[in-house]
Protein backbone atom coordinates (compact mmCIF):
# COMPACT_ATOMS: atom_id res chain seq x y z
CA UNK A 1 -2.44 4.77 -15.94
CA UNK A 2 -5.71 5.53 -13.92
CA UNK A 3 -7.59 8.85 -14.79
CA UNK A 4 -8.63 9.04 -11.17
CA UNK A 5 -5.84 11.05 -8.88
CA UNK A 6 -6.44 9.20 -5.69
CA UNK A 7 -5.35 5.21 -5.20
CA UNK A 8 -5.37 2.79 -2.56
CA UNK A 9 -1.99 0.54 -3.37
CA UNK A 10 -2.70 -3.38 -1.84
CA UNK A 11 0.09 -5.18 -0.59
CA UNK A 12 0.53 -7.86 2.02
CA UNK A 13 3.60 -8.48 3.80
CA UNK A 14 4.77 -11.37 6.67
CA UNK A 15 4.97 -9.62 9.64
CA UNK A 16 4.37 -6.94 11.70
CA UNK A 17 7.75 -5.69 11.53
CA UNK A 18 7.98 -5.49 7.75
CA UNK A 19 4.39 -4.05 7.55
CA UNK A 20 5.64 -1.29 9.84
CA UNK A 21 8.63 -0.34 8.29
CA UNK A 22 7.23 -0.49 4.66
CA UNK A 23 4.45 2.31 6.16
CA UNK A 24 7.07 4.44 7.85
CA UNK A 25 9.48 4.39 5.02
CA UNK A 26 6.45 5.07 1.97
CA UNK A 27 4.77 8.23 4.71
CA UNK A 28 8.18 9.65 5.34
CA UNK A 29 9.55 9.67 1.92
CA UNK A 30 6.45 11.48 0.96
CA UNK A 31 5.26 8.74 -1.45
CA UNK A 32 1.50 8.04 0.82
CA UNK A 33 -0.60 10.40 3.11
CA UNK A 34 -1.45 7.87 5.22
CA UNK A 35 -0.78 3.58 5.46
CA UNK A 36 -3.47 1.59 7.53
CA UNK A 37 -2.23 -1.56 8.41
CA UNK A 38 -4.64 -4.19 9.19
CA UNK A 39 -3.17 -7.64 11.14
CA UNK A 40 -4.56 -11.09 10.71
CA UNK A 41 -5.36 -11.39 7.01
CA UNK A 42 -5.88 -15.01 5.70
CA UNK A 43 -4.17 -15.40 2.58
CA UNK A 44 -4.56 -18.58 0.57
CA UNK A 45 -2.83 -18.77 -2.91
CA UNK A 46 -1.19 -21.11 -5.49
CA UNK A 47 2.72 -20.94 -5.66
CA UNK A 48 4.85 -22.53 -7.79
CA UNK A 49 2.37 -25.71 -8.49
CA UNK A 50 1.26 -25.81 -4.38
CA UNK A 51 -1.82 -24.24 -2.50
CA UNK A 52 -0.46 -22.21 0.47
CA UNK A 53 -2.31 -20.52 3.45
CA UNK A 54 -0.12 -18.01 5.20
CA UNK A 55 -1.39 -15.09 7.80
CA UNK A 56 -0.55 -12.32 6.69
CA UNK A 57 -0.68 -8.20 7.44
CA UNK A 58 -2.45 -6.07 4.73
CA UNK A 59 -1.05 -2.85 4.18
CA UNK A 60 -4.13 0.01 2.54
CA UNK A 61 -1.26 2.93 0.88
CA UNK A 62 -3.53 5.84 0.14
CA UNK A 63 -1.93 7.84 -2.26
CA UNK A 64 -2.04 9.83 -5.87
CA UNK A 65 -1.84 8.13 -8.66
CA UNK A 66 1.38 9.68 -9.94
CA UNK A 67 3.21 8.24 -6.99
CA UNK A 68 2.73 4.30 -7.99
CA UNK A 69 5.96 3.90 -9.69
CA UNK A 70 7.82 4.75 -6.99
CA UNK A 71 5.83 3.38 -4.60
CA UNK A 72 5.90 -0.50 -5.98
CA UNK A 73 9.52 0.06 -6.52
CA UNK A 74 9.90 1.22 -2.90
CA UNK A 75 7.91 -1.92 -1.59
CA UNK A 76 10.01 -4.43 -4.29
CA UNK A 77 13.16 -2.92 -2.17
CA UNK A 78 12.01 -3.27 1.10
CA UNK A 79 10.25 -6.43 0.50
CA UNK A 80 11.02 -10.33 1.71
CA UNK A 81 8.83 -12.18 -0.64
CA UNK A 82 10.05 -13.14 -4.07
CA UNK A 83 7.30 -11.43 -5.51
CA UNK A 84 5.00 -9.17 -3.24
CA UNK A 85 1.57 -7.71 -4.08
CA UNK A 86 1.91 -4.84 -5.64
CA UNK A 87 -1.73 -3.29 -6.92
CA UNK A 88 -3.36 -0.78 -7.13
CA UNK A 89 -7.04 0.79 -6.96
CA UNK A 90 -8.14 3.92 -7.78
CA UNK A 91 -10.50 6.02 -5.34
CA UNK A 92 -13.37 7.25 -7.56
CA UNK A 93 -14.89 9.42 -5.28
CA UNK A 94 -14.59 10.58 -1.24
CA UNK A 95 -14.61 13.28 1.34
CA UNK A 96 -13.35 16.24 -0.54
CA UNK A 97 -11.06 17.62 2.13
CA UNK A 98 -9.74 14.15 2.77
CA UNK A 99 -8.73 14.01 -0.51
CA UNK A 100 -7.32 17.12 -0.64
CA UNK A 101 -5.36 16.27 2.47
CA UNK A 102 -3.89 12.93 0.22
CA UNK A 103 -2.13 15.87 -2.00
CA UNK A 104 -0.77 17.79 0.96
CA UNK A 105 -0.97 15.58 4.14
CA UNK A 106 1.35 17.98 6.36
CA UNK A 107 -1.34 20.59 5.96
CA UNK A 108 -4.14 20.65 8.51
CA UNK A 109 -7.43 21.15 7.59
């Protein structure tokens, strides 16, 4: 478990489509403040004994850290890939009121 509060949570996912609906459901079920979804990601990895290059869409969770349990557990459910990316990194430092707003993101500033 990360001593820092704040985490960006890394996964990649096929589509558009998926990427969008993994966002919506992890911001509406109050698991992330915010997902940035970033298109055309290169991905090339080794899989069961082959290389393989896929595009992918890279999904940036910004969360606390106390919400990464549910969160991976939300993206294994919601997920096509056998195994997805699931990982985690924690925010050391930022705008203060930004990362206040990650605690209570229905709050304006």
């Amino acid at each position: 478990m990360s001593t820092h509060p704040y985490q960006i949570i890394l996964t990649t996912c096929p589509d558009n489509e998926t990427a969008r609906g993994i966002a919506e459901n992890l911001v509406t079920a109050g698991l992330a403040a915010c997902v940035n979804i970033l298109p055309a990601v290169q991905s090339v990895y080794r899989w069961r004994g082959n290389i393989e290059t896929d595009d992918e869409w890279l999904l940036l969770i910004k969360s606390g850290t106390g919400n990464f349990a549910a969160i991976s557990q939300r993206i294994v459910e919601l997920h096509p890939y056998e195994l997805p990316e699931v990982i985690a990194v924690p925010i050391v430092d930022g705008l203060k009121d930004y990362l206040k707003w990650l605690d209570e993101p229905d709050k304006t500033q």
